[in-house]
C-alpha atoms as a PDB file:
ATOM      1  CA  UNK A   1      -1.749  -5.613  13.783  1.00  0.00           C
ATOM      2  CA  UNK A   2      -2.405  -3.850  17.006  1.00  0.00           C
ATOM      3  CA  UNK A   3      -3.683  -0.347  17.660  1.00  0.00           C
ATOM      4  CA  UNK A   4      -0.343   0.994  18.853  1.00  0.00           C
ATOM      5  CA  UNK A   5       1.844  -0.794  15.555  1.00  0.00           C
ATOM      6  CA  UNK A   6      -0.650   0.410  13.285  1.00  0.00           C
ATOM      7  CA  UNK A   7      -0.177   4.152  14.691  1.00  0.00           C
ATOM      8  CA  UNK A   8       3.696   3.698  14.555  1.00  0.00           C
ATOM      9  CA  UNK A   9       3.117   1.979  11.514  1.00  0.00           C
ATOM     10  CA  UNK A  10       1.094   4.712   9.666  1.00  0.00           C
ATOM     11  CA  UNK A  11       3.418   7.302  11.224  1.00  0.00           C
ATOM     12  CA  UNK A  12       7.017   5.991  10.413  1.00  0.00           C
ATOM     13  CA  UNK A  13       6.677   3.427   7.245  1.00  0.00           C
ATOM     14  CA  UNK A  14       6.710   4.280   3.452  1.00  0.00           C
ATOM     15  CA  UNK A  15       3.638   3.527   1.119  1.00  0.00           C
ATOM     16  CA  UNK A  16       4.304   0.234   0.018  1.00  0.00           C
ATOM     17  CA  UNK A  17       5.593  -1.130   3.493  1.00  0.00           C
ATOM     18  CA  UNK A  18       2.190  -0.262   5.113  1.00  0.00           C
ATOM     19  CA  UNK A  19      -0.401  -0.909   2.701  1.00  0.00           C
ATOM     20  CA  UNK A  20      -2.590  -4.006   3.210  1.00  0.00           C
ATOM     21  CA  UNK A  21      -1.207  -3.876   6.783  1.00  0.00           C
ATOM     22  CA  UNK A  22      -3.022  -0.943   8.311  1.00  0.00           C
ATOM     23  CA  UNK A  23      -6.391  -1.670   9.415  1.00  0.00           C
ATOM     24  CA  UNK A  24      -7.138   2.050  10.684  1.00  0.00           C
ATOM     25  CA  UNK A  25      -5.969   3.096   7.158  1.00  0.00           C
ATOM     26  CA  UNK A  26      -8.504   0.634   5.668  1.00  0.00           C
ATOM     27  CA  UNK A  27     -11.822   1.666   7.802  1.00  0.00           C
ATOM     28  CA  UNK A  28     -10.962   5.105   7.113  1.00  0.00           C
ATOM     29  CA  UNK A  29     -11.149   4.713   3.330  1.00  0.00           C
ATOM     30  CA  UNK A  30     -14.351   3.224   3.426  1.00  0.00           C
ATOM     31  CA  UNK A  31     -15.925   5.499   5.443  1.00  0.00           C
ATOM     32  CA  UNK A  32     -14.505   8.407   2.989  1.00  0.00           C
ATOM     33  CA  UNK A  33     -15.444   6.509   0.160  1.00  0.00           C
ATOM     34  CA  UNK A  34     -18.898   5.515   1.242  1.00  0.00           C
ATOM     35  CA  UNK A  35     -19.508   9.511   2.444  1.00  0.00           C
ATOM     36  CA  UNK A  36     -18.303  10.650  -0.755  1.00  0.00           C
ATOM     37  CA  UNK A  37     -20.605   8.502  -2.987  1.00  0.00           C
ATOM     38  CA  UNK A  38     -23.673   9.149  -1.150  1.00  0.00           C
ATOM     39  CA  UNK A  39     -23.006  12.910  -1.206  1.00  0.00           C
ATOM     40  CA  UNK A  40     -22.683  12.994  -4.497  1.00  0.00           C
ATOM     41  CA  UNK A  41     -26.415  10.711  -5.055  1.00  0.00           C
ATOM     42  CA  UNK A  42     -28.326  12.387  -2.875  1.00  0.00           C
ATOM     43  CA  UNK A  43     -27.208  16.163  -3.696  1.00  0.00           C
ATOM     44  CA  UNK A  44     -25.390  16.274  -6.872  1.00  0.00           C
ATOM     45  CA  UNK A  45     -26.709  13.649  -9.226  1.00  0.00           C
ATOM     46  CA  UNK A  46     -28.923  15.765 -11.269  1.00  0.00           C
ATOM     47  CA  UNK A  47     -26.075  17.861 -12.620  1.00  0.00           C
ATOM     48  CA  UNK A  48     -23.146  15.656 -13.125  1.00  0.00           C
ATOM     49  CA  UNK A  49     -21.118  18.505 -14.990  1.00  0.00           C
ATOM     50  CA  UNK A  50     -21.139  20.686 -12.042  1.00  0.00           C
ATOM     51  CA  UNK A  51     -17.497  21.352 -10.669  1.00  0.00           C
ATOM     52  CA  UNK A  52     -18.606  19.966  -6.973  1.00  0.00           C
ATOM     53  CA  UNK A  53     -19.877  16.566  -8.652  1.00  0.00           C
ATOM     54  CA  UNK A  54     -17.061  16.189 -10.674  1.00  0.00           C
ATOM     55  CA  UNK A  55     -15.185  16.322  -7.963  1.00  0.00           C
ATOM     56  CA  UNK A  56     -16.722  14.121  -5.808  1.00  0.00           C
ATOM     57  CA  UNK A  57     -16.792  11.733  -8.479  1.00  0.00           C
ATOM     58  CA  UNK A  58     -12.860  11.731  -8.611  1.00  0.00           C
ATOM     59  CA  UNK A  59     -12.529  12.043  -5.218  1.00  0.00           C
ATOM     60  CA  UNK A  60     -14.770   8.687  -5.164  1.00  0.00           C
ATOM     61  CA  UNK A  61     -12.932   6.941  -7.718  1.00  0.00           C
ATOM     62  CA  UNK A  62      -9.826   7.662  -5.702  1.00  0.00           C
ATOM     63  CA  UNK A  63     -10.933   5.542  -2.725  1.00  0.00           C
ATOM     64  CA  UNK A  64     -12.013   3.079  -4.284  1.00  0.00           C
ATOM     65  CA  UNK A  65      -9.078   2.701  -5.675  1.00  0.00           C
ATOM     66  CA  UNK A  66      -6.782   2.968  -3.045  1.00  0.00           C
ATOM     67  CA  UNK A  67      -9.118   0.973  -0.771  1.00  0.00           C
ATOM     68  CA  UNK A  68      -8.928  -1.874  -4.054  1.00  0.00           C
ATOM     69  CA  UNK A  69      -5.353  -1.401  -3.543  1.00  0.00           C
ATOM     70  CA  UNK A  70      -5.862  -2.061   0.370  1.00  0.00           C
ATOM     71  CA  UNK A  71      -7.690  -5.089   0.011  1.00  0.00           C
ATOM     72  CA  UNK A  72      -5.571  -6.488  -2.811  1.00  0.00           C
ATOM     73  CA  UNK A  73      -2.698  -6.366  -1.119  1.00  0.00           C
ATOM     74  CA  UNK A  74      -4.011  -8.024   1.557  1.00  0.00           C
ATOM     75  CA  UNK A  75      -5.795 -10.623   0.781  1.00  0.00           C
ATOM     76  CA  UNK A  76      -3.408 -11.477  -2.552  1.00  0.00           C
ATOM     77  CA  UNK A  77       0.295 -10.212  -2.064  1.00  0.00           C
ATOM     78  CA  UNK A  78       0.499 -10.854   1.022  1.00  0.00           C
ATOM     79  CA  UNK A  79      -0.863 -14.536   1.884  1.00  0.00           C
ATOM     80  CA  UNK A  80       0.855 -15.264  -1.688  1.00  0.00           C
ATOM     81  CA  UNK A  81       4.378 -13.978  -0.624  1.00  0.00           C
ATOM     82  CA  UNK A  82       4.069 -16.065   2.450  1.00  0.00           C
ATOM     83  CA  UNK A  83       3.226 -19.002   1.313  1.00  0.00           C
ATOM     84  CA  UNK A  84       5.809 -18.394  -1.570  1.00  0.00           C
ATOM     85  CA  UNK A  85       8.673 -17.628   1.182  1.00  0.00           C
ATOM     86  CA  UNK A  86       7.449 -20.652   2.772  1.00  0.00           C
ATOM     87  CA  UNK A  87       8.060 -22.910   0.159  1.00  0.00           C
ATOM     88  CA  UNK A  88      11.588 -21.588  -1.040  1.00  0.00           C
ATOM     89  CA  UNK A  89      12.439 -22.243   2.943  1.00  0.00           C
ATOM     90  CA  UNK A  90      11.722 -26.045   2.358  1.00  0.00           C
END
């Protein structure tokens, strides 16, 4: 996907229409997820209960998550579905 589809994309499409699709969305999930996690192990590892490593800790678990969710759908629902809607073509 281009720069300029992935901005109109990101902009004008609903969750599930855009997700696998968006490479911008992608890179900036890792980069959040990445920052989060090595926040939290360099300043906040020590005391895990603490409000501001809890946090982080959700807030990492969150990326991931959606990033998983990212990467799923594009590397599994979406090659599947075309080679499915391929087939049925036949």
């Amino acid at each position: 996907m281009r720069s300029q589809d992935c901005r109109q994309g990101c902009e004008e499409n609903w969750f599930w229409r855009k997700i696998g699709r968006c490479q911008r969305c992608m890179d900036q999930l890792t980069v959040l997820s990445v920052a989060c996690w090595v926040v939290w192990f360099i300043w906040f590892q020590e005391d895990p209960t603490s409000i501001e490593s809890i946090a982080l800790i959700v807030g990492g678990f969150l990326f991931n998550g959606l990033l998983f969710l990212h990467l799923w759908m594009k590397f599994v629902i979406l090659p599947w579905r075309a080679r499915h809607n391929g087939q049925s073509g036949k």
